[in-house]
N, C-alpha and C. Protein backbone atom coordinates (compact mmCIF):
# COMPACT_ATOMS: atom_id res chain seq x y z
N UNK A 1 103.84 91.51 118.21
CA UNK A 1 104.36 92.85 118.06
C UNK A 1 103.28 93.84 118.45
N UNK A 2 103.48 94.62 119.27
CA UNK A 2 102.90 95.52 119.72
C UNK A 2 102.76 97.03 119.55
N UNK A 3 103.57 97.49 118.65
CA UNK A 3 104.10 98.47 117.65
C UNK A 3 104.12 98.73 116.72
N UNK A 4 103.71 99.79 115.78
CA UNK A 4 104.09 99.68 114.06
C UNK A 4 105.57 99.77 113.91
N UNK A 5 106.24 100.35 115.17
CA UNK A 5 107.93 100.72 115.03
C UNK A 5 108.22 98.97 114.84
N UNK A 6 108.15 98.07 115.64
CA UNK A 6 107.80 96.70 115.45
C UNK A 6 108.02 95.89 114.44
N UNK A 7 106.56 96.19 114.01
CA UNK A 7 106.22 95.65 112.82
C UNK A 7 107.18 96.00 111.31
N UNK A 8 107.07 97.36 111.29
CA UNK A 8 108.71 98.07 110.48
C UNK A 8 109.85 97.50 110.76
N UNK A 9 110.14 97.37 111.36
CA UNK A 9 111.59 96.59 111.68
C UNK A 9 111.77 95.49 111.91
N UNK A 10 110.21 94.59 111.50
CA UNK A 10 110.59 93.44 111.44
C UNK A 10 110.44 92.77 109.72
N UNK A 11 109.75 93.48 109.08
CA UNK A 11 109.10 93.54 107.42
C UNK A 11 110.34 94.31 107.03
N UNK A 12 111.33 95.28 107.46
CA UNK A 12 112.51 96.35 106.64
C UNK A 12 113.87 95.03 107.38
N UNK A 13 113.72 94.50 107.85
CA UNK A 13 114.50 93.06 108.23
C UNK A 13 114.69 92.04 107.16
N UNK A 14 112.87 92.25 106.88
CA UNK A 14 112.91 90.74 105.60
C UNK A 14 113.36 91.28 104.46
N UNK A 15 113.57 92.97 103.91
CA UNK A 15 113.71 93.85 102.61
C UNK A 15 115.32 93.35 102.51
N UNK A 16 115.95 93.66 103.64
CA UNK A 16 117.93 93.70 104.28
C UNK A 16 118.19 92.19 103.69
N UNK A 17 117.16 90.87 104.12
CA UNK A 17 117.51 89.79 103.72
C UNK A 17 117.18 89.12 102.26
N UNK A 18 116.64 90.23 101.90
CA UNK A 18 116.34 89.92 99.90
C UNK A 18 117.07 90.94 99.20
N UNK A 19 118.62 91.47 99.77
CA UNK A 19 119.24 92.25 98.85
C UNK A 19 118.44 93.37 98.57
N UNK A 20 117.73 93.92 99.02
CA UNK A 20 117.23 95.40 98.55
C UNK A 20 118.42 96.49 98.85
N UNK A 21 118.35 97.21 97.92
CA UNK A 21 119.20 98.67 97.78
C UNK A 21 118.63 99.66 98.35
N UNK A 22 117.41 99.85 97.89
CA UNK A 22 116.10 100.89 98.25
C UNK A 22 114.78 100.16 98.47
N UNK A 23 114.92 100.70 100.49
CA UNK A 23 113.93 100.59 100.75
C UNK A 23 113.28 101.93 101.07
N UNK A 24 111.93 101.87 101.50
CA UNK A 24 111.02 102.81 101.42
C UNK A 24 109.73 102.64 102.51
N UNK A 25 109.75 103.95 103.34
CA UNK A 25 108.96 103.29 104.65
C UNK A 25 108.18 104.54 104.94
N UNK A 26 106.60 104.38 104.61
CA UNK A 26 105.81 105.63 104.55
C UNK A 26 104.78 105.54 105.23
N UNK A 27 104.41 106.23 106.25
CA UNK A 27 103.59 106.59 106.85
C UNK A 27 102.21 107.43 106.82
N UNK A 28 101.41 107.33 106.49
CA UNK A 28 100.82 108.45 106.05
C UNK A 28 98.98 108.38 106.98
N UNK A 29 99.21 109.52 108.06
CA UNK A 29 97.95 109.50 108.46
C UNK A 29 96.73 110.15 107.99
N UNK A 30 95.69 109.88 108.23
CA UNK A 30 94.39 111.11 107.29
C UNK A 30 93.42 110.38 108.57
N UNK A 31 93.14 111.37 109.52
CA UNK A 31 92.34 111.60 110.23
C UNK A 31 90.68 112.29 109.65
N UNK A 32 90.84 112.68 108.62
CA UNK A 32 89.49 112.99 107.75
C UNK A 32 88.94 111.37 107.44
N UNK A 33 89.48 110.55 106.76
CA UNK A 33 88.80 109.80 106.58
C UNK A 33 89.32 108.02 107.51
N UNK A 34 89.56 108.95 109.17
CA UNK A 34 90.16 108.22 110.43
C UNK A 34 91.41 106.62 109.76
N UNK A 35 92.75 107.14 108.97
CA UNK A 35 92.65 105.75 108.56
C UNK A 35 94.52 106.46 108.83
N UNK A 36 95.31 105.32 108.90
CA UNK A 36 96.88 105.10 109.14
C UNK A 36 97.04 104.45 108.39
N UNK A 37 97.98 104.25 107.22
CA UNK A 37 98.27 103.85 106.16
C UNK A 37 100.00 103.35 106.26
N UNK A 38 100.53 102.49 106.59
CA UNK A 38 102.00 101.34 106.18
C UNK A 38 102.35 101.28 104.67
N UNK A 39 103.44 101.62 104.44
CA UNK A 39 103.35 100.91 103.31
C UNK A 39 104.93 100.66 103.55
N UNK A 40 105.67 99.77 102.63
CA UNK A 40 107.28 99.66 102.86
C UNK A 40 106.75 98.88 101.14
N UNK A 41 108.28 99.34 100.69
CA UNK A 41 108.27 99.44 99.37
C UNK A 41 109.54 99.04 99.08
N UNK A 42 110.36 97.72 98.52
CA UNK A 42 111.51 97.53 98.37
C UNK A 42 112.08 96.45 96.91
N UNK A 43 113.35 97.10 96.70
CA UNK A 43 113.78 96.78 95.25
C UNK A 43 114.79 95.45 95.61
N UNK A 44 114.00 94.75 96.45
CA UNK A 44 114.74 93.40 96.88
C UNK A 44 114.45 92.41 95.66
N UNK A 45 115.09 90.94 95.97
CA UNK A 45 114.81 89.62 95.00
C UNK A 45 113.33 89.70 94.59
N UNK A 46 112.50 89.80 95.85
CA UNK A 46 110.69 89.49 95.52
C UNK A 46 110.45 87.97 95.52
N UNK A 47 109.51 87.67 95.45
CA UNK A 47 108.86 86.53 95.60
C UNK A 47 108.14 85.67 94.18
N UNK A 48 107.68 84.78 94.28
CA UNK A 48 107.26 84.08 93.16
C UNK A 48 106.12 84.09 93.98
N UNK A 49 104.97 83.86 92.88
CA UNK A 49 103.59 83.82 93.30
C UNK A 49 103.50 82.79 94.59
N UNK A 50 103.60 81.69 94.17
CA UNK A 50 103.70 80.67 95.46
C UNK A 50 104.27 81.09 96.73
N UNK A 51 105.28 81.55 96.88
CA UNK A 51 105.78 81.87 98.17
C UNK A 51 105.47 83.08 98.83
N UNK A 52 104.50 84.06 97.58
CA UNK A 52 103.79 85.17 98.05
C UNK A 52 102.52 84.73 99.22
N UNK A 53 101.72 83.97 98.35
CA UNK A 53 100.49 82.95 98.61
C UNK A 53 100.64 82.78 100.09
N UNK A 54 102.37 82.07 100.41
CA UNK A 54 102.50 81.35 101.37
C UNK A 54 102.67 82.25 102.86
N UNK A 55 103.45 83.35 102.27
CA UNK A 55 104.17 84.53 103.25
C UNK A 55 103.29 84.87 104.11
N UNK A 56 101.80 84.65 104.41
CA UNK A 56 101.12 85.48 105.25
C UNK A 56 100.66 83.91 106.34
N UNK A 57 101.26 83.14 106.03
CA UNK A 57 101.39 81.92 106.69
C UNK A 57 102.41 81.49 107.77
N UNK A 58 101.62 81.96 108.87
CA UNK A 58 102.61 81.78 110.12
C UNK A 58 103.51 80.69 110.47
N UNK A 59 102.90 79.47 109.54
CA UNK A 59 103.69 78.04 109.84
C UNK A 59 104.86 77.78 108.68
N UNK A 60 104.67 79.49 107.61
CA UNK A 60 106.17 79.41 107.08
C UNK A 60 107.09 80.58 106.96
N UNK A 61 108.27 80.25 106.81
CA UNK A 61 109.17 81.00 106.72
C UNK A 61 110.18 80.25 105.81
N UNK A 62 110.62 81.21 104.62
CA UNK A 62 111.91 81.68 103.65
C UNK A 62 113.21 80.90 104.46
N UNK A 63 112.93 81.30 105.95
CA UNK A 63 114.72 81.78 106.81
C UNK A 63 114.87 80.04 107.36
N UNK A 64 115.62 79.96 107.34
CA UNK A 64 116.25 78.56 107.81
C UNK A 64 116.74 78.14 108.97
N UNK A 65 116.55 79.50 109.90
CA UNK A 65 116.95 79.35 111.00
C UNK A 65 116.24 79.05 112.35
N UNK A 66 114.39 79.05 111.75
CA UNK A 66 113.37 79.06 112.60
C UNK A 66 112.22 78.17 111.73
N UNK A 67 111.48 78.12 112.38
CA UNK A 67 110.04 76.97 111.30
C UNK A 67 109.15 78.29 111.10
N UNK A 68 108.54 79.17 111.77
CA UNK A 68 107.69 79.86 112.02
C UNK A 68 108.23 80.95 111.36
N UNK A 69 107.28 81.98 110.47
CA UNK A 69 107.27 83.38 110.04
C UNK A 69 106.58 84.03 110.18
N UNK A 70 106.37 84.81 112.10
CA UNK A 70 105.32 85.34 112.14
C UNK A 70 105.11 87.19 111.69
N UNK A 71 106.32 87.55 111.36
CA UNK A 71 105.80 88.72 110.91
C UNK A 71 104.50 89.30 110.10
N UNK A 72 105.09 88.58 108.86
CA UNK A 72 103.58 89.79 107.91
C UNK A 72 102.35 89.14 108.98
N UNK A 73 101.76 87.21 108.92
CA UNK A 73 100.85 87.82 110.01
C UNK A 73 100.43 88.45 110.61
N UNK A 74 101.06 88.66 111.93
CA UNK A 74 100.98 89.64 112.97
C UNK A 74 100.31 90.84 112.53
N UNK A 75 101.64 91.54 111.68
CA UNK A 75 101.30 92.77 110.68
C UNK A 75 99.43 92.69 109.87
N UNK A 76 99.11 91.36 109.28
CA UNK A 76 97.84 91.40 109.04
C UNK A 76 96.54 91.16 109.92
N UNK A 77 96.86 90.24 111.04
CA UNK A 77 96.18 90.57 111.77
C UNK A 77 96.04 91.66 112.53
N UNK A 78 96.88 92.86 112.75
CA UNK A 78 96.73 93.75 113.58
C UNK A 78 95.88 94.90 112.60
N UNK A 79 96.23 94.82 111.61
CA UNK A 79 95.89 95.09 110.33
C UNK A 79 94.07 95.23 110.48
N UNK A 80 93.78 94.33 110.09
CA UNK A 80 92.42 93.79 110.29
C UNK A 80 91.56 93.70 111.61
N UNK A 81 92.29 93.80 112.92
CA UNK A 81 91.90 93.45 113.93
C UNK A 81 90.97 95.22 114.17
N UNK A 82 92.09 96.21 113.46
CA UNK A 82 91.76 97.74 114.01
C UNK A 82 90.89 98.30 112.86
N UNK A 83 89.95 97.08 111.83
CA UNK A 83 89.18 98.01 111.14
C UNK A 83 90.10 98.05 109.32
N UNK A 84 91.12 97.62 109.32
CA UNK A 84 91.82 98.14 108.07
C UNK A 84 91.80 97.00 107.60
N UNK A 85 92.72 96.65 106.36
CA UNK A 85 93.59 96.70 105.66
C UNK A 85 94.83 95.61 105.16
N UNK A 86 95.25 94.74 104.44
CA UNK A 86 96.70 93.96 104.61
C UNK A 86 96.68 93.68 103.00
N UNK A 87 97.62 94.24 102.22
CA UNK A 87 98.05 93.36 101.05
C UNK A 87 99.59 93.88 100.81
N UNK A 88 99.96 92.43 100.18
CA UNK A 88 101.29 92.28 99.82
C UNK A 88 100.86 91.66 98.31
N UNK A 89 101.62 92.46 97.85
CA UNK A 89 102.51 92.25 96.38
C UNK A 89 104.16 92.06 95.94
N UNK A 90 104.27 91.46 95.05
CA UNK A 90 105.78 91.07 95.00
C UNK A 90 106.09 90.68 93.64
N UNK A 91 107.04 90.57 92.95
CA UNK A 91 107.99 90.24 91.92
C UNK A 91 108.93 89.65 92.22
N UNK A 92 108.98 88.52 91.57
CA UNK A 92 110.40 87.89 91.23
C UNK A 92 111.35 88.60 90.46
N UNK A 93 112.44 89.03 91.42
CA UNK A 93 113.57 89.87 90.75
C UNK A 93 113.28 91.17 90.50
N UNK A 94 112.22 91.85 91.43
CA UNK A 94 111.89 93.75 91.34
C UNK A 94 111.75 93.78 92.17
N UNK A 95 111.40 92.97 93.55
CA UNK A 95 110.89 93.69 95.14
C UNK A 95 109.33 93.20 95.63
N UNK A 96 109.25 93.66 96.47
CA UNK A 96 108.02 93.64 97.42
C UNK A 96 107.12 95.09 97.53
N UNK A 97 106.17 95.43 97.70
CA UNK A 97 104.97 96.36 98.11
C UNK A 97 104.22 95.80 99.37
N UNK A 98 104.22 96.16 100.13
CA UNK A 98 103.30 95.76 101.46
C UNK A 98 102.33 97.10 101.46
N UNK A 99 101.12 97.22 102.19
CA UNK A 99 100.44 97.93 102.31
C UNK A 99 99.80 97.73 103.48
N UNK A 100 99.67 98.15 104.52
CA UNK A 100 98.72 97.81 105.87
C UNK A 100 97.87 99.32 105.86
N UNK A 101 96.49 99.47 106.05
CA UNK A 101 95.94 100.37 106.41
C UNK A 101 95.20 99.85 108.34
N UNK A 102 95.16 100.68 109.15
CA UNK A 102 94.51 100.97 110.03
C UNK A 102 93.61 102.17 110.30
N UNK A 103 92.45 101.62 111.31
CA UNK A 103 91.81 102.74 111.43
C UNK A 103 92.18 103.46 112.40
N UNK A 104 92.16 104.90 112.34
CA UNK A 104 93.26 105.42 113.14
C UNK A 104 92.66 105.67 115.20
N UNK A 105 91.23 105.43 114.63
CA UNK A 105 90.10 105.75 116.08
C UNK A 105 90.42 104.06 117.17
N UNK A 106 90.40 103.43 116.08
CA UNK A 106 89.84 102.13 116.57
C UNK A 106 90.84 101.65 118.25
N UNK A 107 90.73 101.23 119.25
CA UNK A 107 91.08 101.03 119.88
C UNK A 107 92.58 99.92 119.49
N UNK A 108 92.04 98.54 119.15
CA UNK A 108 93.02 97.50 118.44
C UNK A 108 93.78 98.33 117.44
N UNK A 109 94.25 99.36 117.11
CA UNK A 109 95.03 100.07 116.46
C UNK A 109 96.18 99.94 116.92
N UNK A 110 97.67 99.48 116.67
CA UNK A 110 98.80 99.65 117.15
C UNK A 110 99.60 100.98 117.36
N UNK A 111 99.96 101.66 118.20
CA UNK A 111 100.74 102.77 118.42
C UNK A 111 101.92 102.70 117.76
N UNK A 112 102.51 104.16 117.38
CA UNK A 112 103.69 104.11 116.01
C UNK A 112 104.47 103.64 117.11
N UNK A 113 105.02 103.80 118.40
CA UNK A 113 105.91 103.39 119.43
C UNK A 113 107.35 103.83 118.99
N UNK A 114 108.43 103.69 119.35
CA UNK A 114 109.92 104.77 119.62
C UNK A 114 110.38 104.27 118.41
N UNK A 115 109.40 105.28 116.78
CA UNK A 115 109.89 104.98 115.96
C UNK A 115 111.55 106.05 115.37
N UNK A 116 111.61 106.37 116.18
CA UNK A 116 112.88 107.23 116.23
C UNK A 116 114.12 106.04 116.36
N UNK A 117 113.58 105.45 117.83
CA UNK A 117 114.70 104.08 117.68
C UNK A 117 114.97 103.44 116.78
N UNK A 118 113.61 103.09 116.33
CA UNK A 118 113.47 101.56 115.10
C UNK A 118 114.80 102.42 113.99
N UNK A 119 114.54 103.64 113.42
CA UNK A 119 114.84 104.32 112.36
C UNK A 119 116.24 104.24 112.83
N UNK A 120 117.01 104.22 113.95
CA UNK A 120 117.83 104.67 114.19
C UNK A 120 118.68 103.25 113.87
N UNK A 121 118.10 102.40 114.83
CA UNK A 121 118.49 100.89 114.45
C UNK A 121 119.54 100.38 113.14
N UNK A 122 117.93 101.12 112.11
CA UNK A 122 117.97 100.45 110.58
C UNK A 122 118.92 101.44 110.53
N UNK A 123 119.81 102.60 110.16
CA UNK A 123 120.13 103.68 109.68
C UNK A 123 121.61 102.90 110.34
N UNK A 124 121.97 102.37 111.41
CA UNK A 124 122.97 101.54 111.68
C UNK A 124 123.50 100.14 111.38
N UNK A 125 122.26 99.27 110.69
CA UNK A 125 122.47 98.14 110.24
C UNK A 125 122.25 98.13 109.19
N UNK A 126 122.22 99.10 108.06
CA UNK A 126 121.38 98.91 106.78
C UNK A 126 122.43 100.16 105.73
N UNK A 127 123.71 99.38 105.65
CA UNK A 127 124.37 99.80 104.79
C UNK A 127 124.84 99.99 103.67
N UNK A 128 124.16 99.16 102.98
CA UNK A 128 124.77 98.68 101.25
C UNK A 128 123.23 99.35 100.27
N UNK A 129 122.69 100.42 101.57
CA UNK A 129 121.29 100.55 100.53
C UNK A 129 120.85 101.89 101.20
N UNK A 130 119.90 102.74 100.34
CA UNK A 130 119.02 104.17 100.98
C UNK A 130 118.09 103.50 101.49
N UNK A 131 117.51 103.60 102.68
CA UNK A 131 116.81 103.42 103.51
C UNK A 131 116.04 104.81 103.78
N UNK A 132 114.88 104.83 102.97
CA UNK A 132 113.82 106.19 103.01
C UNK A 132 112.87 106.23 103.81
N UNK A 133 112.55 107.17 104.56
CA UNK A 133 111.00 107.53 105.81
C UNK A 133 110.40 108.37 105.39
N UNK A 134 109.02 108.73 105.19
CA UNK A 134 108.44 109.49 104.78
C UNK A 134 107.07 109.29 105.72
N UNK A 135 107.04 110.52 106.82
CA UNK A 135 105.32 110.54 107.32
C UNK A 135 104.66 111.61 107.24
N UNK A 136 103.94 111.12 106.55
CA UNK A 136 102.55 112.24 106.11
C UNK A 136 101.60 112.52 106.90
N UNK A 137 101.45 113.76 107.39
CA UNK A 137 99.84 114.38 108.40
C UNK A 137 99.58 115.30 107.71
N UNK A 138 98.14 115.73 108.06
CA UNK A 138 98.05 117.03 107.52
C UNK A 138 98.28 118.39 107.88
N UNK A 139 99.28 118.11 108.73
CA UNK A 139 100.03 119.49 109.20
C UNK A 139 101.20 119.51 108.36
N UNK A 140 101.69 118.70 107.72
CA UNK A 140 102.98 118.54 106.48
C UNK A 140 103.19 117.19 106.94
N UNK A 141 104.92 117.28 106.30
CA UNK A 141 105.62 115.56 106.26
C UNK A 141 106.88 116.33 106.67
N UNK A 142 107.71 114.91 106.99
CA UNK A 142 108.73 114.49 107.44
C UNK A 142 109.61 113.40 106.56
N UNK A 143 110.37 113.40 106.04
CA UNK A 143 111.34 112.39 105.35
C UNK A 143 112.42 112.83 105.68
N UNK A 144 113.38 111.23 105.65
CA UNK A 144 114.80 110.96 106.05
C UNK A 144 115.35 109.89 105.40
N UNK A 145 116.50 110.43 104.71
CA UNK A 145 116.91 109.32 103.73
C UNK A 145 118.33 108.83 104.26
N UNK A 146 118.53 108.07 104.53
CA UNK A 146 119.96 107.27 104.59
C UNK A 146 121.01 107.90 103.96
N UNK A 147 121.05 107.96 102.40
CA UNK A 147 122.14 108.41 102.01
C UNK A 147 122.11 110.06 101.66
N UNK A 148 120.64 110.88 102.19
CA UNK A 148 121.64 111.88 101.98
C UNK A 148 122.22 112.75 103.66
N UNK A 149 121.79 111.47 104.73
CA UNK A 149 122.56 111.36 105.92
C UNK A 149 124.52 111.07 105.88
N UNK A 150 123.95 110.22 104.86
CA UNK A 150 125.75 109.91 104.87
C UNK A 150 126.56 110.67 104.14
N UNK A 151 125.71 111.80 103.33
CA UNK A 151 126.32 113.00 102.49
C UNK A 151 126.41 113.79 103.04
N UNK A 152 125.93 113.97 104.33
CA UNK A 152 126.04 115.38 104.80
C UNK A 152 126.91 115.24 105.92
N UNK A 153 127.47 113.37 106.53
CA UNK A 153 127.89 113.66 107.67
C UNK A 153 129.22 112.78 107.43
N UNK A 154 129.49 112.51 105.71
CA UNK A 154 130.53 112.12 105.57
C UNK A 154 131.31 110.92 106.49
N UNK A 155 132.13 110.84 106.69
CA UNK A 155 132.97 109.83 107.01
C UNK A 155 132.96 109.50 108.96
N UNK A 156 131.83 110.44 108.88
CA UNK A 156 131.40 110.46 110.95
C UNK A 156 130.50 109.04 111.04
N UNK A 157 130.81 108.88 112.04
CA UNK A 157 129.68 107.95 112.55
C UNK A 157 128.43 107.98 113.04
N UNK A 158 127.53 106.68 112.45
CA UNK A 158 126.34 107.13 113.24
C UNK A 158 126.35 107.15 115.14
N UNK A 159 127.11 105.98 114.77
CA UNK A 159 127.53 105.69 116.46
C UNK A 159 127.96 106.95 117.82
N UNK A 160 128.83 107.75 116.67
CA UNK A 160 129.08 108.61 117.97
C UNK A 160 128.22 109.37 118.87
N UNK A 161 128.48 109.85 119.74
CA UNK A 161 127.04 110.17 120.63
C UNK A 161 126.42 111.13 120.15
N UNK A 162 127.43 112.36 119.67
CA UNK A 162 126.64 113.63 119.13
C UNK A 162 125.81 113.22 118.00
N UNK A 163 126.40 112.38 117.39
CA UNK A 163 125.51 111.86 115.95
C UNK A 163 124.19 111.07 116.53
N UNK A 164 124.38 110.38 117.55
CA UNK A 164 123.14 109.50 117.53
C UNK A 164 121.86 110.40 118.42
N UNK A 165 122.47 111.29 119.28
CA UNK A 165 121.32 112.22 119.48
C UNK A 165 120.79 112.56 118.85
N UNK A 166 121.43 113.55 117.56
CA UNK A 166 121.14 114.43 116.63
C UNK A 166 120.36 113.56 115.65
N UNK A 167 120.34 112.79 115.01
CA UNK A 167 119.75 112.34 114.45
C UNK A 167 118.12 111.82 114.87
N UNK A 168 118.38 111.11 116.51
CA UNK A 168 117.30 110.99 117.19
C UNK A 168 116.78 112.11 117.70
N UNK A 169 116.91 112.92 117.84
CA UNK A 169 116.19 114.63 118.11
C UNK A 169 115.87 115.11 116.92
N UNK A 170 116.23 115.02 115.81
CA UNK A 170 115.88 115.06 114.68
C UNK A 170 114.91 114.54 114.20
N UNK A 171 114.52 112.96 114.06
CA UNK A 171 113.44 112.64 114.07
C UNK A 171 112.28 113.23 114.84
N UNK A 172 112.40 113.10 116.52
CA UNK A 172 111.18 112.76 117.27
C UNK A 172 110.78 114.56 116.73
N UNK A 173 111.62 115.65 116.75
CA UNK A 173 111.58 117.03 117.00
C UNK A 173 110.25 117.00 115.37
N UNK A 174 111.13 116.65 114.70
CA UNK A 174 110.09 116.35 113.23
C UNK A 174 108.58 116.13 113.08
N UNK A 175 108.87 114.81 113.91
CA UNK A 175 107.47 114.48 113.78
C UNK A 175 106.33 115.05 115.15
N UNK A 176 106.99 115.55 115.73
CA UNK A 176 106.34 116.83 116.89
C UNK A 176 105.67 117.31 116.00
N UNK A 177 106.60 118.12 115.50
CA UNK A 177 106.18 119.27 114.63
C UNK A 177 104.67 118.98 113.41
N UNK A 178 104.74 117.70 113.12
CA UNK A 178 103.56 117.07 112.16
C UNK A 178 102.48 116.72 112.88
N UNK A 179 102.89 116.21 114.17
CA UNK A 179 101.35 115.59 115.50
C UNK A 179 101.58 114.07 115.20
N UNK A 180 102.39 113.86 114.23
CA UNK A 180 102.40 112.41 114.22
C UNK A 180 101.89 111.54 115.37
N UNK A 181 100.95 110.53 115.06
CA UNK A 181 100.62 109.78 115.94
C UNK A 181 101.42 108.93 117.33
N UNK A 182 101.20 108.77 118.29
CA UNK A 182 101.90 108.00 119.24
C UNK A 182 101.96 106.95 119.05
């Protein structure tokens, strides 16, 4: 994965497949002390210590449909590769906490990449739950919540075209406005 949009949508993938209601996907840059901060935060099944242990282990995976689970990896090595950061925490029966920090100078740093898409993606496949964004600069923030998208646009679709612009001009226009990272 070559992206934090990526990496988000592949970790807010594993939240969708542990029953989470509320997930939570925060961004937060601080160029004072050069660092990019991940975190995704979800009120899924969670893990038992053992399979926590195991999760950052590329030769496993939960899913039954593949041998290999290379996400959080990836996510920790890229993690680590740019100077930062990787822990995961979890509960059996409360959810998951991930945390990735990067340094925000470092070259091996992953670019946020067309996180407007990723968001847009999840905001279309991720129905039975609020799906929250929150990115922090120090020019302000940006948050977008799922359901109070579906409160305001009622019984419309995300699908339709005016909706899927608007929402995607909405984002990218947002995080313009913050300098959010590329």
């Amino acid at each position: 994965m070559r992206t934090l949009s990526e990496h988000i949508l592949d970790i807010v993938q594993n939240s969708i497949s542990a029953n989470a209601t509320l997930i939570e996907i925060i961004v937060e840059e601080d160029k004072i002390n050069d660092l990019c901060s991940l975190i995704i935060n979800d009120n899924g099944c969670g893990m038992d210590k053992e399979t926590l242990v195991k999760a950052v282990n590329p030769f496993f995976t939960s899913r039954t449909t593949r041998k290999v689970g290379l996400g959080l990896p990836l996510l920790k090595q890229n993690a680590e590769a740019s100077g930062g950061s990787f822990s995961l925490a979890s509960e059996l029966n409360s959810g998951t906490r991930l945390t990735a920090t990067f340094k925000l100078s470092n070259i091996d740093r992953p670019p946020l990449g067309d996180i407007w898409e990723t968001l847009y993606l999840l905001l279309l496949s991720y129905k039975k739950g609020n799906l929250v964004y929150l990115h922090k600069t120090s020019l302000g923030e940006f948050s977008l919540s799922s359901d109070e998208l579906r409160e305001v646009l009622g019984d419309v679709s995300f699908q339709q075209k005016e909706i899927r612009h608007g929402i995607l001009e909405l984002i990218k226009s947002n995080l313009e406005d913050i300098k959010a990272i590329k």
